[in-house]
Protein backbone atom coordinates (compact mmCIF):
# COMPACT_ATOMS: atom_id res chain seq x y z
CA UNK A 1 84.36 100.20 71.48
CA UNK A 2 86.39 99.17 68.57
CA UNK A 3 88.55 97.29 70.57
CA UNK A 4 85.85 95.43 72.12
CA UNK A 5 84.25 94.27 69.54
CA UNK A 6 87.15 93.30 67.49
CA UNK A 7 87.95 91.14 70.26
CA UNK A 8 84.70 89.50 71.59
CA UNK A 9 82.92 88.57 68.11
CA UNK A 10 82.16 85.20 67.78
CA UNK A 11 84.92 85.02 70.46
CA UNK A 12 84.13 81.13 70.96
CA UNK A 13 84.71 80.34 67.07
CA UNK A 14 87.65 82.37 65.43
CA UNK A 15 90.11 81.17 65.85
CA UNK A 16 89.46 77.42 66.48
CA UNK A 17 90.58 76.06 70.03
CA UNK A 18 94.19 75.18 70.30
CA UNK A 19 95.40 72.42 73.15
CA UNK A 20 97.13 75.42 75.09
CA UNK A 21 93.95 77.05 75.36
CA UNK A 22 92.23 74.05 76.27
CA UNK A 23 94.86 72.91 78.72
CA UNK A 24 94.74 76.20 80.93
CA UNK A 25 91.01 75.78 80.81
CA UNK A 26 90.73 72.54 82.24
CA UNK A 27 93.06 73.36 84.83
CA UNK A 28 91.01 75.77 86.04
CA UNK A 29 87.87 73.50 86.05
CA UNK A 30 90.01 71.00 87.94
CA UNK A 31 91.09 73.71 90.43
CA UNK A 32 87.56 74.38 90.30
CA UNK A 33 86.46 70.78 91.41
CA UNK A 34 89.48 69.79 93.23
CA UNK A 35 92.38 72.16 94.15
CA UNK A 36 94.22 70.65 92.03
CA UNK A 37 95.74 70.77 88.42
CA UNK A 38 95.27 67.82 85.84
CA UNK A 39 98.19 66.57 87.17
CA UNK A 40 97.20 66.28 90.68
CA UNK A 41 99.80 69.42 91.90
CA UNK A 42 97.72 70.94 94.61
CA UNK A 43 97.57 75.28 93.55
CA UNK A 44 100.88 75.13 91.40
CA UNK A 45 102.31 78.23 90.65
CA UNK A 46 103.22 76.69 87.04
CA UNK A 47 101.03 74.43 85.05
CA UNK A 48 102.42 71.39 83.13
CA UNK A 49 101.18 71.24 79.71
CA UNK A 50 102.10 68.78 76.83
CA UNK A 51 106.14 68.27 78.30
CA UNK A 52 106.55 71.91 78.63
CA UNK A 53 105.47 74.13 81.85
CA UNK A 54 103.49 77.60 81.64
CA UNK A 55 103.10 80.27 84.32
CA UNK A 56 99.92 80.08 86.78
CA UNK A 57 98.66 83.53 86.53
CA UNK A 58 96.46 83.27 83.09
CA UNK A 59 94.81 79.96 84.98
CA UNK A 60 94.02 81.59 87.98
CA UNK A 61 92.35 84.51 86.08
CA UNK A 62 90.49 82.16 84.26
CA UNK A 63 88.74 79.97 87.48
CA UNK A 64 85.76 82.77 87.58
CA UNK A 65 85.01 82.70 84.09
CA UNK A 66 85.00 79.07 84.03
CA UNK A 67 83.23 78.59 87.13
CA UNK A 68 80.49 80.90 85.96
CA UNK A 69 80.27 79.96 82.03
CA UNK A 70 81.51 76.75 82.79
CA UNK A 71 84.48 74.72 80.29
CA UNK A 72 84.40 75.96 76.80
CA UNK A 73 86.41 78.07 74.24
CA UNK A 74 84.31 81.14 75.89
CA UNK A 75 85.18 80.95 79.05
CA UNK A 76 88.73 80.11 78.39
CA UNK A 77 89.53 83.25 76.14
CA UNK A 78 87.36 85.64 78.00
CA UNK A 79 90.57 87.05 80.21
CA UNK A 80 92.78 87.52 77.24
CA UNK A 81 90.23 89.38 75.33
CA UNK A 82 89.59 91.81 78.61
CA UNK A 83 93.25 92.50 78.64
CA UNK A 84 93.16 93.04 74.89
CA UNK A 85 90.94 95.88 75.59
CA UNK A 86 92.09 97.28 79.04
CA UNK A 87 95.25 97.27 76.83
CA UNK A 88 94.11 99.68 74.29
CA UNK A 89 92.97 101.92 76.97
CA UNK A 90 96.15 101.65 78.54
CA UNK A 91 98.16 102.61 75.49
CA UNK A 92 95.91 105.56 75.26
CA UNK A 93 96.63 106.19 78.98
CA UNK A 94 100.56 106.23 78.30
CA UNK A 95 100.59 108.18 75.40
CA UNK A 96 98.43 110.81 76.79
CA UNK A 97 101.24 110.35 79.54
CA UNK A 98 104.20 110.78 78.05
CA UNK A 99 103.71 113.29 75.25
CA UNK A 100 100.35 115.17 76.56
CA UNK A 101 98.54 114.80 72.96
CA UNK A 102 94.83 114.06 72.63
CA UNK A 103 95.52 113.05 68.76
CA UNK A 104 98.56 110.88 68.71
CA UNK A 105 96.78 108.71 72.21
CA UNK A 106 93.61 108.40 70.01
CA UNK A 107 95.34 107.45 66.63
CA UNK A 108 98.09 104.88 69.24
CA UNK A 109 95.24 103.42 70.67
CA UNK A 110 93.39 103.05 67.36
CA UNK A 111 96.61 101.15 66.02
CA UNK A 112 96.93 98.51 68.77
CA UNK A 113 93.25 97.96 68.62
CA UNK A 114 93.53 96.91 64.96
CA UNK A 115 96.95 95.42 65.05
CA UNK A 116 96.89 91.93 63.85
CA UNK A 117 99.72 90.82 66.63
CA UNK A 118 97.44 92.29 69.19
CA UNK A 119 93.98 91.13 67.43
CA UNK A 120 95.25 87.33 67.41
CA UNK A 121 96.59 87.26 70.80
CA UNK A 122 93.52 88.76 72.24
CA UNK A 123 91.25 86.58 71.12
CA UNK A 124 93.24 83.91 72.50
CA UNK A 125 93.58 81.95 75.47
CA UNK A 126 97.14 82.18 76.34
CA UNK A 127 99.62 84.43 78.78
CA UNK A 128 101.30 86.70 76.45
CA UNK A 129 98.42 89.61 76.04
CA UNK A 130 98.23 89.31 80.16
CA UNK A 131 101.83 90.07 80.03
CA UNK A 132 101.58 92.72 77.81
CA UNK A 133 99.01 94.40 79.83
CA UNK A 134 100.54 94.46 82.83
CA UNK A 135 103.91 95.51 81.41
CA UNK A 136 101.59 98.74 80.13
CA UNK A 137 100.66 99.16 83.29
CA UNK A 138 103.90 99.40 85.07
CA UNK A 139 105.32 101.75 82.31
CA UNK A 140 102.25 103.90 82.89
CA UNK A 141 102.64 104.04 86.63
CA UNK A 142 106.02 104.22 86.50
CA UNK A 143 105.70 107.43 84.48
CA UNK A 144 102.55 108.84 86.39
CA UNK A 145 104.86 108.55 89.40
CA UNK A 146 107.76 110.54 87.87
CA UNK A 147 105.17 113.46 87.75
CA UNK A 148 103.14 113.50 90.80
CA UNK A 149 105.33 111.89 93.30
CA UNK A 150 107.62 114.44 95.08
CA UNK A 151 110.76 113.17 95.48
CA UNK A 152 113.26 114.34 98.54
């Protein structure tokens, strides 16, 4: 709960809207509208932004949220801050994994939720807390599967 609310208070106003944020947004109104990026690429797999290119995937997870709340600083951080949280969960997850300890998942979890690192990319519209969520998740299964998948 923590997490959560950490992460989705005044979610649309702190911090302001940077032109990254605001770049991945609009590309997923314009896929949206048209299929297309701002820059006319029909469903790129990486999005050109101010001379520099990103990866697709935070843009694609952001086309429901936009198409439902439509283009604004909401809609746009909405995935990050979901991944902020999911991420929490997952540390739990892992730590329960790895060293079977109620305590030390609670009080790991607890620390990421109020990490400042964490806090300011989670409330943010960019790719880096998606990354770090996934890359939870494939530690986690990777170490789930060392201890319920029988090997030959």
């Amino acid at each position: 709960m923590l997490a959560f609310i950490l992460r989705f208070w005044k979610l649309d106003s702190y911090p302001a809207i940077n032109a990254d944020e605001a770049s991945n947004s609009y590309d997923a109104y314009s896929l949206i509208q048209t299929g297309m990026d701002q820059h006319g690429n029909l469903w790129p797999v990486s999005f050109q932004s101010f001379n520099d290119y990103k990866p697709g995937l935070y843009v694609y997870l952001d086309i429901p949220f936009v198409k439902v709340f439509g283009l604004n600083a909401w809609s746009a951080r909405i995935p990050g801050a979901l991944f902020g949280v999911f991420s929490v969960l997952l540390i739990y997850l892992l730590v329960k994994e790895l060293f079977d300890d109620d305590k030390l998942a609670l009080t790991s979890a607890l620390f990421l939720a109020i990490s400042p690192w964490h806090l300011q990319f989670s409330r943010g519209g960019w790719e880096v807390n998606t990354a770090t969520f996934f890359l939870l998740a494939g530690i986690l299964l990777f170490f789930k599967s060392l201890h319920e998948v029988n090997w030959p």
